[in-house]
Each structure stands twice: as structure tokens, then as C-alpha cells.
C-alpha atoms as a PDB file:
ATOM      1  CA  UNK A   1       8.415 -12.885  19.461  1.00  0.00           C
ATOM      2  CA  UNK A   2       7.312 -11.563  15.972  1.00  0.00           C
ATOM      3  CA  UNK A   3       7.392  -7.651  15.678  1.00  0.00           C
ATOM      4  CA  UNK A   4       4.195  -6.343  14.696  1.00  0.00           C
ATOM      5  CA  UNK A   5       5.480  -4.397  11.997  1.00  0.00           C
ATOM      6  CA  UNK A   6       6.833  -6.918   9.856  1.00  0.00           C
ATOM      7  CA  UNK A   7       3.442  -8.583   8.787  1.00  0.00           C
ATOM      8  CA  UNK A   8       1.406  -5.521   8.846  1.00  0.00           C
ATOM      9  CA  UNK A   9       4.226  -3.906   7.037  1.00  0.00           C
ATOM     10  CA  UNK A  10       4.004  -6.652   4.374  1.00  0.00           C
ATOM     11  CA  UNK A  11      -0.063  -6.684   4.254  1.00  0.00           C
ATOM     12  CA  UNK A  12       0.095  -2.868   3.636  1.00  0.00           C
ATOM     13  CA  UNK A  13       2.734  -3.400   0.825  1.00  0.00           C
ATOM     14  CA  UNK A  14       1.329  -6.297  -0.984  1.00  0.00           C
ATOM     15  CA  UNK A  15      -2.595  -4.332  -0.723  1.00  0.00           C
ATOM     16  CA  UNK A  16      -1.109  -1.283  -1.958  1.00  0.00           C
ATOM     17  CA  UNK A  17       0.787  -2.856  -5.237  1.00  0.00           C
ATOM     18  CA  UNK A  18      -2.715  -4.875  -6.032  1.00  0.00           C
ATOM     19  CA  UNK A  19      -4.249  -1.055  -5.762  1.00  0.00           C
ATOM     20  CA  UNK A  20      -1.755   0.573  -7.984  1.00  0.00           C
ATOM     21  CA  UNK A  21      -1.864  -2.234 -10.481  1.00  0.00           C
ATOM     22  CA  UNK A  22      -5.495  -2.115 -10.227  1.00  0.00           C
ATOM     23  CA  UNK A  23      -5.120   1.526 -10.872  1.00  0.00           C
ATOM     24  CA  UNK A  24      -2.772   1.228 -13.725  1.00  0.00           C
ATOM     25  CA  UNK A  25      -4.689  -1.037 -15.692  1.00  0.00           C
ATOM     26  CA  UNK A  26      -7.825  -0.100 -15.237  1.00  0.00           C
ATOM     27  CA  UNK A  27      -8.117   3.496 -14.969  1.00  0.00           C
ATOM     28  CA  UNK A  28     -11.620   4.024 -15.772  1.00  0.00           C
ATOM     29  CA  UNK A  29     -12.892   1.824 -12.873  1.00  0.00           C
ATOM     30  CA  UNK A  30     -13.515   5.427 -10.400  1.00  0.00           C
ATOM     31  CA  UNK A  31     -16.134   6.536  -7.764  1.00  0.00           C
ATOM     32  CA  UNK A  32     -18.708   7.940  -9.114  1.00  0.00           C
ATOM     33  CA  UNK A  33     -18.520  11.266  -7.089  1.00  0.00           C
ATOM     34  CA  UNK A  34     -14.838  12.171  -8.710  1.00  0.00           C
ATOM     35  CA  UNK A  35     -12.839  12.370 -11.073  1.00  0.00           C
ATOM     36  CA  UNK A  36      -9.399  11.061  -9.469  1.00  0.00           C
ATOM     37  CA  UNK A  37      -8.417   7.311  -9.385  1.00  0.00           C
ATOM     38  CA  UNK A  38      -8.786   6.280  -6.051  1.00  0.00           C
ATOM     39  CA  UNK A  39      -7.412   3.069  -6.564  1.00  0.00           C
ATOM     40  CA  UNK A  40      -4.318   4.266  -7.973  1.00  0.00           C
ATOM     41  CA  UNK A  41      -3.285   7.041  -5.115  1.00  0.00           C
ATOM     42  CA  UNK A  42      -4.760   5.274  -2.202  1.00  0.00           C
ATOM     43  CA  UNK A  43      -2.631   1.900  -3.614  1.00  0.00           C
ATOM     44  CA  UNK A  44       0.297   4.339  -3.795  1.00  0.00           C
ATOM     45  CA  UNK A  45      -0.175   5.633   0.293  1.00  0.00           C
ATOM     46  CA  UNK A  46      -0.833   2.093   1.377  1.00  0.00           C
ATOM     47  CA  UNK A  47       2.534   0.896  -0.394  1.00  0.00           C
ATOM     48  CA  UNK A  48       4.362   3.674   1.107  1.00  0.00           C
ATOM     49  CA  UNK A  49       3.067   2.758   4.309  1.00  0.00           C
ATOM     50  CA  UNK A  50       3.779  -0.678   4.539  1.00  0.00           C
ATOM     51  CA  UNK A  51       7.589   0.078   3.310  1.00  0.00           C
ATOM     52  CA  UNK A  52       7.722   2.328   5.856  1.00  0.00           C
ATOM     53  CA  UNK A  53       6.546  -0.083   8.744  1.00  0.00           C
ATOM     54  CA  UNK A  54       9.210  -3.167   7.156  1.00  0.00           C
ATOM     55  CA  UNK A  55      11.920  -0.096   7.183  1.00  0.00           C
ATOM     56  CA  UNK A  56      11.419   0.776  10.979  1.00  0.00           C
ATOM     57  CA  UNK A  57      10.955  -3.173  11.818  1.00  0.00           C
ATOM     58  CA  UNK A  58      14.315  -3.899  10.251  1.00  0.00           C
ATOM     59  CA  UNK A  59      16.201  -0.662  11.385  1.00  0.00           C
ATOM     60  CA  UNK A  60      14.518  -1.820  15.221  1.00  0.00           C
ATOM     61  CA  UNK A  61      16.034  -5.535  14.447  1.00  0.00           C
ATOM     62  CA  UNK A  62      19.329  -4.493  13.847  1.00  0.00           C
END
């Protein structure tokens, strides 16, 4: 049986590098409320997050 952690890790990662490219390139897409590129740091948390959850689910398989 699959681990749960592998393809949520991977769905987290591969959202999270579409933000941050998203961010990258076009900075000037923003909410209209602030000033901060959302796409950019919330990209950034969901990468980190989904590298996280492949870590643990091949530390778990080993």
C-alpha cells in the first residue's frame, strides 16, 4: 500500500514551484489589499511542505 505522503508530498511540491515561478515572473500580479507577493511566499511554504512530506515518506520507507 501507497504511503500517503508520497503523492501529497509531490502535489504540494509541484503547486508550490508553479507559485514561485508564478511569483518570479510576474511580480506585479498581487492582492489588492497588500503589498507582498502572495504567490511568491505562499509557493515558497507549499514547496517546503511537500519536500518535507517526500523527506519523512522516504526516511519511513527505509
Amino acid at each position: 500500500m501507497m504511503d500517503l505522503r508520497v503523492p501529497s508530498g509531490w502535489f504540494f511540491l509541484l503547486l508550490g514551484m508553479i507559485l514561485v515561478a508564478l511569483g518570479v515572473v510576474y511580480p506585479g500580479m498581487r492582492a489588492r489589499l497588500t503589498d507582498a507577493n502572495v504567490n511568491l511566499y505562499c509557493g515558497m511554504v507549499m514547496a517546503l511542505f511537500g519536500g518535507v512530506m517526500l523527506l519523512l515518506a522516504r526516511v519511513r520507507l527505509r
